[in-house]
PDB file of N, CA and C in Angstrom:
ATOM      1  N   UNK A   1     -51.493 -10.241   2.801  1.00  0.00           N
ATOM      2  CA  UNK A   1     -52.636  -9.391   3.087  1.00  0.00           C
ATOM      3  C   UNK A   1     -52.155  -8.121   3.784  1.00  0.00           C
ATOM      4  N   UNK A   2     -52.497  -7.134   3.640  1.00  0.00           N
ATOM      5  CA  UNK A   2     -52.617  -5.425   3.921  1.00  0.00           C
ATOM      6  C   UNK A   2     -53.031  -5.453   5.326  1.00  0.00           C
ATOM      7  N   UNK A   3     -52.451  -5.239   6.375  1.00  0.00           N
ATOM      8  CA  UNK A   3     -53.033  -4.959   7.837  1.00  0.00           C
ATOM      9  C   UNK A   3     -53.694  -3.294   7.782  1.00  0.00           C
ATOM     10  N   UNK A   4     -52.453  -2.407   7.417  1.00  0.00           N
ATOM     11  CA  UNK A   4     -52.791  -1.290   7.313  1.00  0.00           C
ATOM     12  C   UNK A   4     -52.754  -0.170   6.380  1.00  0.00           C
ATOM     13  N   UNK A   5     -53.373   0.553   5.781  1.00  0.00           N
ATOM     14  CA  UNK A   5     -52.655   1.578   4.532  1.00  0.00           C
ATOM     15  C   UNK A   5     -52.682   3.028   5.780  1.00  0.00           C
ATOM     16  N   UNK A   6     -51.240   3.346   5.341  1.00  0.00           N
ATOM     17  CA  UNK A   6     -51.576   4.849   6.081  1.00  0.00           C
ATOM     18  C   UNK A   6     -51.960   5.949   4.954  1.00  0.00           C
ATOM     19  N   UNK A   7     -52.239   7.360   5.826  1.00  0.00           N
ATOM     20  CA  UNK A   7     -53.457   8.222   4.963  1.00  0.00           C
ATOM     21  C   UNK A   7     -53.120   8.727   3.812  1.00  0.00           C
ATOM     22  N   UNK A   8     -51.509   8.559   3.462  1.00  0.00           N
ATOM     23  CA  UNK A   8     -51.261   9.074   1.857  1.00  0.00           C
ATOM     24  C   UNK A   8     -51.675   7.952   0.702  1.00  0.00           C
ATOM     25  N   UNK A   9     -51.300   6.836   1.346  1.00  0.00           N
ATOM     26  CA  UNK A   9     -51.994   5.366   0.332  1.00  0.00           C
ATOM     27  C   UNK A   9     -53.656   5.425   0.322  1.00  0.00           C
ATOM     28  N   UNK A  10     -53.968   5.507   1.571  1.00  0.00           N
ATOM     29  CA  UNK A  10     -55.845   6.107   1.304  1.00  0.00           C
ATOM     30  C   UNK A  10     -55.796   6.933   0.268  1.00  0.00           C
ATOM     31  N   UNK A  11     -55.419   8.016   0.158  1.00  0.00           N
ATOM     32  CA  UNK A  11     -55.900   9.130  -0.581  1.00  0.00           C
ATOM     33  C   UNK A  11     -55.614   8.791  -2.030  1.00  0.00           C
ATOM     34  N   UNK A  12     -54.129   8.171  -1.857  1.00  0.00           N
ATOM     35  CA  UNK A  12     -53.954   7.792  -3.654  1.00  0.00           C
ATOM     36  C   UNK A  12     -54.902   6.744  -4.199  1.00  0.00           C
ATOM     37  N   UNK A  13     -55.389   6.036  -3.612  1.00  0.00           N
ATOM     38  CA  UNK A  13     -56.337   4.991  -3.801  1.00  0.00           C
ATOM     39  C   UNK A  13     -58.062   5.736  -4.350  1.00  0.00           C
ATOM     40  N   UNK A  14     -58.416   6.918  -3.394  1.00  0.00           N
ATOM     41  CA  UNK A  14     -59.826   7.316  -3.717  1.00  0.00           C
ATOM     42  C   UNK A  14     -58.933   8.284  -4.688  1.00  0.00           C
ATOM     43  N   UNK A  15     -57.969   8.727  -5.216  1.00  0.00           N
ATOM     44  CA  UNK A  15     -57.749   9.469  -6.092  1.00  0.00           C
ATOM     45  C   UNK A  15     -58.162   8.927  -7.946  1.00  0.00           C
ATOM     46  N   UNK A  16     -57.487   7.397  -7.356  1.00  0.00           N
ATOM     47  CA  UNK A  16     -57.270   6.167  -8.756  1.00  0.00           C
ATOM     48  C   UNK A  16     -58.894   5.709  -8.919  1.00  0.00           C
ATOM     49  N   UNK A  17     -59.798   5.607  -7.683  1.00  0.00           N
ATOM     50  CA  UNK A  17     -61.433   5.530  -7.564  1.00  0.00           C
ATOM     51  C   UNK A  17     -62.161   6.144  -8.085  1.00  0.00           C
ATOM     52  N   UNK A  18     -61.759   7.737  -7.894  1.00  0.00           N
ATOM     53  CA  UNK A  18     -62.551   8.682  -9.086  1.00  0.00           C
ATOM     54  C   UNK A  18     -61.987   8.978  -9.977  1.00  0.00           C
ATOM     55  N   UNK A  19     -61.116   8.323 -10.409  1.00  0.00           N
ATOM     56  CA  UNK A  19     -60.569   8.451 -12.078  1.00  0.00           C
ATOM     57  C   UNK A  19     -60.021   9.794 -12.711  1.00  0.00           C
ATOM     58  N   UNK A  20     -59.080  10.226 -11.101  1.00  0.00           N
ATOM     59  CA  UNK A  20     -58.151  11.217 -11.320  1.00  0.00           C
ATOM     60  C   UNK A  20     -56.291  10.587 -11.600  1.00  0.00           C
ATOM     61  N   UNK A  21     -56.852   9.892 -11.947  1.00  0.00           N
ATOM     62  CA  UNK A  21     -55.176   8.843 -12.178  1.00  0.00           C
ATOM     63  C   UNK A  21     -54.947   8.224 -13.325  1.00  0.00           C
ATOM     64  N   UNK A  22     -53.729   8.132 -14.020  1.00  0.00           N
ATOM     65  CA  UNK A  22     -53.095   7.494 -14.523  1.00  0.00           C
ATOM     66  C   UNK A  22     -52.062   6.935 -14.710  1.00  0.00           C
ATOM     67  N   UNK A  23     -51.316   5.525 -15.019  1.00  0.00           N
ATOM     68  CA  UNK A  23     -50.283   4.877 -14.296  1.00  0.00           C
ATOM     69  C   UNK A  23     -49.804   4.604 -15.794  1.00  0.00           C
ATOM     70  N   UNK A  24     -48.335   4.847 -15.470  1.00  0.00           N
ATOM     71  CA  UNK A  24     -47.408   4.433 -16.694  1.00  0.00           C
ATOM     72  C   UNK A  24     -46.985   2.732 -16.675  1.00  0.00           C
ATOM     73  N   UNK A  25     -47.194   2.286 -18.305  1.00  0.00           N
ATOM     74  CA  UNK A  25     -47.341   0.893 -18.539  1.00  0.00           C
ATOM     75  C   UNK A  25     -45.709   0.130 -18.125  1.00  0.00           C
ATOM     76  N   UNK A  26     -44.685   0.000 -16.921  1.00  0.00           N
ATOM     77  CA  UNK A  26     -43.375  -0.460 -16.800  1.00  0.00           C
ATOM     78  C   UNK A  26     -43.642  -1.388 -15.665  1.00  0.00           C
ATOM     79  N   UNK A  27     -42.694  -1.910 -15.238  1.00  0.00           N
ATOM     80  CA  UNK A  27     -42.471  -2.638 -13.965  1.00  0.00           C
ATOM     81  C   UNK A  27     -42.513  -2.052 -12.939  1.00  0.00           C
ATOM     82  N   UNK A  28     -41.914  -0.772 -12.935  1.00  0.00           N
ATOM     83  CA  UNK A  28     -42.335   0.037 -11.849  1.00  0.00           C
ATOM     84  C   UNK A  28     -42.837   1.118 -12.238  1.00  0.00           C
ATOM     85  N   UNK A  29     -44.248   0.995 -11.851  1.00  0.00           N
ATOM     86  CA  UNK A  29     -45.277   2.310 -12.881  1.00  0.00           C
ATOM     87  C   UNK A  29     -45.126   3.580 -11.883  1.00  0.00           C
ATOM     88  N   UNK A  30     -44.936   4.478 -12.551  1.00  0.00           N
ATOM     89  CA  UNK A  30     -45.520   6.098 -12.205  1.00  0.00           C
ATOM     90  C   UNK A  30     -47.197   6.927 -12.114  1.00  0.00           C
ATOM     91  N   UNK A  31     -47.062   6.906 -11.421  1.00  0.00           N
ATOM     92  CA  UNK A  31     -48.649   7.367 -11.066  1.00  0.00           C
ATOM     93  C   UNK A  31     -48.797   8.820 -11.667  1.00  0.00           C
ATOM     94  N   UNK A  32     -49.813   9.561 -12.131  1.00  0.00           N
ATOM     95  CA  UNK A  32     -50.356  10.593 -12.629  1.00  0.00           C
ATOM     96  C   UNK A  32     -51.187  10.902 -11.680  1.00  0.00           C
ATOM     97  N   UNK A  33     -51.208  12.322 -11.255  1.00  0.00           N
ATOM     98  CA  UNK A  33     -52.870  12.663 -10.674  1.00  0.00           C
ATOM     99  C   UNK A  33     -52.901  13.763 -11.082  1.00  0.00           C
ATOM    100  N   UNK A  34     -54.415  14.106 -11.975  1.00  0.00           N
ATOM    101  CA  UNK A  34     -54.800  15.377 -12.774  1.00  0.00           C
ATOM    102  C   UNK A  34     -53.876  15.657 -13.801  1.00  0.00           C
ATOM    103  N   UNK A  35     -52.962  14.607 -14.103  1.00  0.00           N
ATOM    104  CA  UNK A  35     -51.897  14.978 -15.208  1.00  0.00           C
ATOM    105  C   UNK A  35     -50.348  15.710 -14.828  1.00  0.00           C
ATOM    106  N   UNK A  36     -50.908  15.179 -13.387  1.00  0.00           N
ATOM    107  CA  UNK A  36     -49.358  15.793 -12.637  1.00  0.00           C
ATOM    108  C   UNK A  36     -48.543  14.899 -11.921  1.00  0.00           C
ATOM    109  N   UNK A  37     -47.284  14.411 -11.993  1.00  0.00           N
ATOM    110  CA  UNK A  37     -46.742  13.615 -11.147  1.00  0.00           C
ATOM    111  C   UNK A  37     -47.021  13.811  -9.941  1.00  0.00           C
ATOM    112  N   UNK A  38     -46.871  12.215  -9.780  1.00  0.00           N
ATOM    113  CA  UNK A  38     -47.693  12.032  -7.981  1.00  0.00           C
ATOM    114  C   UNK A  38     -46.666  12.228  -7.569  1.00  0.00           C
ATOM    115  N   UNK A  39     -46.502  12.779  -6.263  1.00  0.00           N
ATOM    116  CA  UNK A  39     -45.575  14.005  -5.226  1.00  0.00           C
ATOM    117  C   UNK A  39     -44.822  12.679  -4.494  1.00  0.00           C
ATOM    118  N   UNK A  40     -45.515  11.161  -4.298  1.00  0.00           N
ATOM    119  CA  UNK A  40     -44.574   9.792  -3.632  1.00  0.00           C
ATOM    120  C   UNK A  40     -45.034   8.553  -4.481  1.00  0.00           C
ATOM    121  N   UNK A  41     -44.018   8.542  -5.130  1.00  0.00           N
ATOM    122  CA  UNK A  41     -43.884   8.028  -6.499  1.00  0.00           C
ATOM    123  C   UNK A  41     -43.470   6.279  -5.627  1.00  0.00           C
ATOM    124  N   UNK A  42     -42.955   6.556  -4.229  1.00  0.00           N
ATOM    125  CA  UNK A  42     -42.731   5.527  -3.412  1.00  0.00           C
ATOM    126  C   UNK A  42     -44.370   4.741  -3.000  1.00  0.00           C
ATOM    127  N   UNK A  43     -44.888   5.188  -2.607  1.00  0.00           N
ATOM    128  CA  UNK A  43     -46.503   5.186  -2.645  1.00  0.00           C
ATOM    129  C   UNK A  43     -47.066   4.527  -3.509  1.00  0.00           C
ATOM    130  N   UNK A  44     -46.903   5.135  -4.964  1.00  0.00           N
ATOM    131  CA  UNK A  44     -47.767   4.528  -6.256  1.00  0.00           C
ATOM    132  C   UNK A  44     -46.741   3.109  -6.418  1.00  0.00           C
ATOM    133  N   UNK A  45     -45.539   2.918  -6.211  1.00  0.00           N
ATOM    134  CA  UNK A  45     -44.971   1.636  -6.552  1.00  0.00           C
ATOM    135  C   UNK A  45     -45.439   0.898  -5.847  1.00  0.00           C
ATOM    136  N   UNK A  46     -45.082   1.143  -4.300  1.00  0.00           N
ATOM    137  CA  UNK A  46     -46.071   0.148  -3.124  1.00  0.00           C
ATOM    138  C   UNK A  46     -47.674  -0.471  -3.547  1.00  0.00           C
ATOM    139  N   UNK A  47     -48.111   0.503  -3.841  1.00  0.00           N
ATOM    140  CA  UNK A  47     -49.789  -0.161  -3.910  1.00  0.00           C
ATOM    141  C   UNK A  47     -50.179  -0.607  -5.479  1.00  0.00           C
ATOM    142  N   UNK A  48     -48.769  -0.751  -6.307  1.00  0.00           N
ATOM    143  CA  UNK A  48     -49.033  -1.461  -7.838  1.00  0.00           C
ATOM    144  C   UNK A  48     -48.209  -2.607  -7.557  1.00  0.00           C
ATOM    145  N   UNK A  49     -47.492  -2.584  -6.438  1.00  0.00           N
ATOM    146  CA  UNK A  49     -46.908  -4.168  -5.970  1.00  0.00           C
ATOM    147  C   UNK A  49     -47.655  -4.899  -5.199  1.00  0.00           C
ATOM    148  N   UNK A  50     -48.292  -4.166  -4.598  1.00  0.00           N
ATOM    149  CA  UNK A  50     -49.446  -5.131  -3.727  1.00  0.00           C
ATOM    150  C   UNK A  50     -50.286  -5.283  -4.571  1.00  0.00           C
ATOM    151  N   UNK A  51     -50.647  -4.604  -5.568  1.00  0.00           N
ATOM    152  CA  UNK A  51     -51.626  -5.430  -6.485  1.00  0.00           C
ATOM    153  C   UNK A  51     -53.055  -4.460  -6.190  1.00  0.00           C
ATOM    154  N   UNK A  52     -53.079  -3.818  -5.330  1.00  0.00           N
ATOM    155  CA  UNK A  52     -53.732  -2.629  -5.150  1.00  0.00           C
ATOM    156  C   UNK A  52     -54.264  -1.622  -6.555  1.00  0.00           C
ATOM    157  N   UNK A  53     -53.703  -1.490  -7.173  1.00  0.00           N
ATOM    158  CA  UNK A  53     -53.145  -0.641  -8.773  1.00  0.00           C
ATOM    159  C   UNK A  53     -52.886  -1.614  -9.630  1.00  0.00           C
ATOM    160  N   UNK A  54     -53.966  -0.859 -10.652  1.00  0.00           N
ATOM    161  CA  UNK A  54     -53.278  -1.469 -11.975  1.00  0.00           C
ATOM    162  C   UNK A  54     -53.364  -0.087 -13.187  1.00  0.00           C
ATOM    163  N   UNK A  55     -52.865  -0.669 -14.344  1.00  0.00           N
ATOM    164  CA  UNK A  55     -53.237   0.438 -15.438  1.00  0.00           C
ATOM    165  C   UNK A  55     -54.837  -0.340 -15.787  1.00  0.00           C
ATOM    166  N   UNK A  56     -55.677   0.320 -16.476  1.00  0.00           N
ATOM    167  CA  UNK A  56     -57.103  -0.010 -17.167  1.00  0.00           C
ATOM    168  C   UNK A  56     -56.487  -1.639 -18.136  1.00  0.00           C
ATOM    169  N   UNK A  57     -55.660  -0.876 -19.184  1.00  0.00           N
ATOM    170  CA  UNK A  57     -55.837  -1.723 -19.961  1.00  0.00           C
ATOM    171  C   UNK A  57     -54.297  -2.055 -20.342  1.00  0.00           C
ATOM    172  N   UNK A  58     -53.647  -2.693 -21.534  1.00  0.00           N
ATOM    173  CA  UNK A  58     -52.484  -2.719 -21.744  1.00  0.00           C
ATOM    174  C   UNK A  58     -52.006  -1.236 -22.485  1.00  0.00           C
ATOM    175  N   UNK A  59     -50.593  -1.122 -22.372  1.00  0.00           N
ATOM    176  CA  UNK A  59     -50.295  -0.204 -23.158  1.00  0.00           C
ATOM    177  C   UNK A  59     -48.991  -0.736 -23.784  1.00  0.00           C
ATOM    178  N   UNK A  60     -48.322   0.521 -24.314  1.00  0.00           N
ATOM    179  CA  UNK A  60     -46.903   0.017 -25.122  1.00  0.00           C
ATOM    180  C   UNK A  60     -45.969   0.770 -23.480  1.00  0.00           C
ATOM    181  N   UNK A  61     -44.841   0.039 -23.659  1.00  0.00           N
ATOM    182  CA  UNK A  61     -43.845   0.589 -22.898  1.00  0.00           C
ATOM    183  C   UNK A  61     -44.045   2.118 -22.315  1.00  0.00           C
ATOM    184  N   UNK A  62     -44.234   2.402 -21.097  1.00  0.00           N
ATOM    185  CA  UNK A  62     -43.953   3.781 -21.232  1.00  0.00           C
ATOM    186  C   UNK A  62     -45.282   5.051 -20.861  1.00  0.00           C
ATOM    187  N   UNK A  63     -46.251   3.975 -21.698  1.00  0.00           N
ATOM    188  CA  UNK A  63     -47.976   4.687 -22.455  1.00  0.00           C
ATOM    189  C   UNK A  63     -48.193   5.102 -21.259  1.00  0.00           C
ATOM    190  N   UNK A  64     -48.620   6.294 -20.854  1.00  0.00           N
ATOM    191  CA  UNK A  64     -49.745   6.781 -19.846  1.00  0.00           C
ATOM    192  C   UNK A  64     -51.284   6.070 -20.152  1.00  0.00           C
ATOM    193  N   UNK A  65     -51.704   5.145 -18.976  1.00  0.00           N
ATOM    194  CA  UNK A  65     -53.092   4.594 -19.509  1.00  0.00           C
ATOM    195  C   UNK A  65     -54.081   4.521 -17.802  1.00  0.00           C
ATOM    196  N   UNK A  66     -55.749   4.991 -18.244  1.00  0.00           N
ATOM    197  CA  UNK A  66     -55.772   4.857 -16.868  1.00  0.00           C
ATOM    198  C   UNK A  66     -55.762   3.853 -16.005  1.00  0.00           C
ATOM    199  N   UNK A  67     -55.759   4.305 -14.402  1.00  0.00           N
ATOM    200  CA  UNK A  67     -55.018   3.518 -13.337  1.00  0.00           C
ATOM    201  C   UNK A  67     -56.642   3.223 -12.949  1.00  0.00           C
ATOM    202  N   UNK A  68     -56.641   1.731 -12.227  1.00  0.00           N
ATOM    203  CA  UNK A  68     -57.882   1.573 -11.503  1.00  0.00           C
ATOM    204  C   UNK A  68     -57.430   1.170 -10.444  1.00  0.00           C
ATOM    205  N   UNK A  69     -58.565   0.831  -9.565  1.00  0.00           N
ATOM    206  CA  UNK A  69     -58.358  -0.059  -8.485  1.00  0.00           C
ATOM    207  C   UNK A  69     -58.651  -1.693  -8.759  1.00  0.00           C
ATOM    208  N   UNK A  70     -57.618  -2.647  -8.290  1.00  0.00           N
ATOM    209  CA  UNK A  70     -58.521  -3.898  -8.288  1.00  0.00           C
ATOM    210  C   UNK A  70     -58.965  -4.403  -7.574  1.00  0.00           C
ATOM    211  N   UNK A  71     -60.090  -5.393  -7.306  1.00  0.00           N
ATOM    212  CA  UNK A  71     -60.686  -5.911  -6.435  1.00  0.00           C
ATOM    213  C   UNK A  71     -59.997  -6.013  -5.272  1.00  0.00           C
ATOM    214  N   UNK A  72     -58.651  -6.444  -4.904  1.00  0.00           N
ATOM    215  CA  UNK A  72     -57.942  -6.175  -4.198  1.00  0.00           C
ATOM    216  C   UNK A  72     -58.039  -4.453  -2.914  1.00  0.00           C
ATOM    217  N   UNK A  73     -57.888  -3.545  -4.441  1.00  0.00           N
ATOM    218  CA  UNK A  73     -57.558  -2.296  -4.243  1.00  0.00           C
ATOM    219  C   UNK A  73     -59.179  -1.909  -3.410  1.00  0.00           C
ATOM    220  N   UNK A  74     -59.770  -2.046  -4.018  1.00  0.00           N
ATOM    221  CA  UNK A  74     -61.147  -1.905  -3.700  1.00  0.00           C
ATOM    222  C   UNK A  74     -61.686  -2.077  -2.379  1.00  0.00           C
ATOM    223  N   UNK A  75     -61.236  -3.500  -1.990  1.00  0.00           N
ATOM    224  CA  UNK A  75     -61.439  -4.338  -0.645  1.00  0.00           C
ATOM    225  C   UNK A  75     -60.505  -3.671   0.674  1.00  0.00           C
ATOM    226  N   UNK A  76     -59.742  -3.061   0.054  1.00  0.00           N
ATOM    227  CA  UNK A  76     -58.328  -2.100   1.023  1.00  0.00           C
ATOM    228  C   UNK A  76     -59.011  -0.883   1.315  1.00  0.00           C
ATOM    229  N   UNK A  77     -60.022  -0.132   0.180  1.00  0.00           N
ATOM    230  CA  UNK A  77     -60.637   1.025   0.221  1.00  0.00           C
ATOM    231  C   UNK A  77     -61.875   1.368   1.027  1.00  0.00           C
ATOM    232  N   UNK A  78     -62.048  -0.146   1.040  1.00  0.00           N
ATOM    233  CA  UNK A  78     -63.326  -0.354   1.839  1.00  0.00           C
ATOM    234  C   UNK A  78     -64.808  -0.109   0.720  1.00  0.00           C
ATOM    235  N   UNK A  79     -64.663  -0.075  -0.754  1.00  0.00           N
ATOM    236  CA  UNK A  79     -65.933   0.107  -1.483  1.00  0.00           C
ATOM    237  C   UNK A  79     -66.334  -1.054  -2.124  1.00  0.00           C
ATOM    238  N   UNK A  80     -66.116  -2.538  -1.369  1.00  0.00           N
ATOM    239  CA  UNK A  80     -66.525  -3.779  -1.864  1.00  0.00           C
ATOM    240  C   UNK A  80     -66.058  -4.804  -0.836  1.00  0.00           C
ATOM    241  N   UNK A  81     -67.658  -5.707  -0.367  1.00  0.00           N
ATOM    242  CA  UNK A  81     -66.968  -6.159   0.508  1.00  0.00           C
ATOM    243  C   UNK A  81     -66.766  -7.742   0.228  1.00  0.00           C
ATOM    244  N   UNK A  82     -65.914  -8.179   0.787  1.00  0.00           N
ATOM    245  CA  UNK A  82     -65.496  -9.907   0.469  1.00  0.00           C
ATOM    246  C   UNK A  82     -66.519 -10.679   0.390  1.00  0.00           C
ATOM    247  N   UNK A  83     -66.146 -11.530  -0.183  1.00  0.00           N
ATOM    248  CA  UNK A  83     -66.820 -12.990   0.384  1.00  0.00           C
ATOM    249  C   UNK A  83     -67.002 -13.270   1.556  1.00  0.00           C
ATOM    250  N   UNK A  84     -66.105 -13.163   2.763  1.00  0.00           N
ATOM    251  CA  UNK A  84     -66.050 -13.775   3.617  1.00  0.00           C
ATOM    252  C   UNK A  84     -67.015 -12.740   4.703  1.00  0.00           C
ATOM    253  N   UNK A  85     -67.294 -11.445   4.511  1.00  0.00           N
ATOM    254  CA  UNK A  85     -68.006 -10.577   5.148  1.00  0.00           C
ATOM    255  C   UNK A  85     -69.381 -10.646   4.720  1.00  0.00           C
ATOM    256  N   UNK A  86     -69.326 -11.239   3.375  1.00  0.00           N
ATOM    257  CA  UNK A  86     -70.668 -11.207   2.986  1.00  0.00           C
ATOM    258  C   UNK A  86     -71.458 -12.167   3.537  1.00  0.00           C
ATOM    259  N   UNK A  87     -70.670 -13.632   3.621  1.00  0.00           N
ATOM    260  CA  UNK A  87     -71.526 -14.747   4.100  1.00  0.00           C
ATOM    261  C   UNK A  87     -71.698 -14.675   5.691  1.00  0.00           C
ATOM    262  N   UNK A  88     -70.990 -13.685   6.085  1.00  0.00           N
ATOM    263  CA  UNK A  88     -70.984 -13.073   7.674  1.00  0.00           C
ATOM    264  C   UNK A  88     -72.752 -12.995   8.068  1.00  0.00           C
TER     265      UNK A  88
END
């Protein structure tokens, strides 16, 4: 579990939220924002290893496809709240 994201992982996160992102289909994906390489490419690996990031859908090797957040990512962003807050 995520204790903390600092403010460049925030931002790449509401970036991938409003669907200014796209993540290349590899093991270690490359992030897009507006069609421009993301400036901490260290950043976009971190939060597609935590599971934070994904691509939309599958692609072929390589494919630029868009990036979402997952439920995970979401719950880190603060725009969905758990189970466990809900039955709070």
């Amino acid at each position: 579990m995520i204790t903390e994201l600092n403010h460049r992982e925030r931002a790449t996160l509401r970036a991938v939220a409003q669907g200014h992102a796209e993540i290349s289909c590899s093991c270690e994906p490359d992030l897009f924002i507006d069609g421009l390489s993301c400036c901490d490419q260290s950043t976009a690996h971190r939060l597609a290893r935590l599971g934070l990031i994904a691509p939309a859908h599958e692609g072929a090797r390589g494919e630029l496809v868009l990036a979402v957040l997952t439920v995970s990512g979401k719950e880190a962003l603060g725009t969905v709240r758990t189970a466990a807050v809900a039955a709070a």
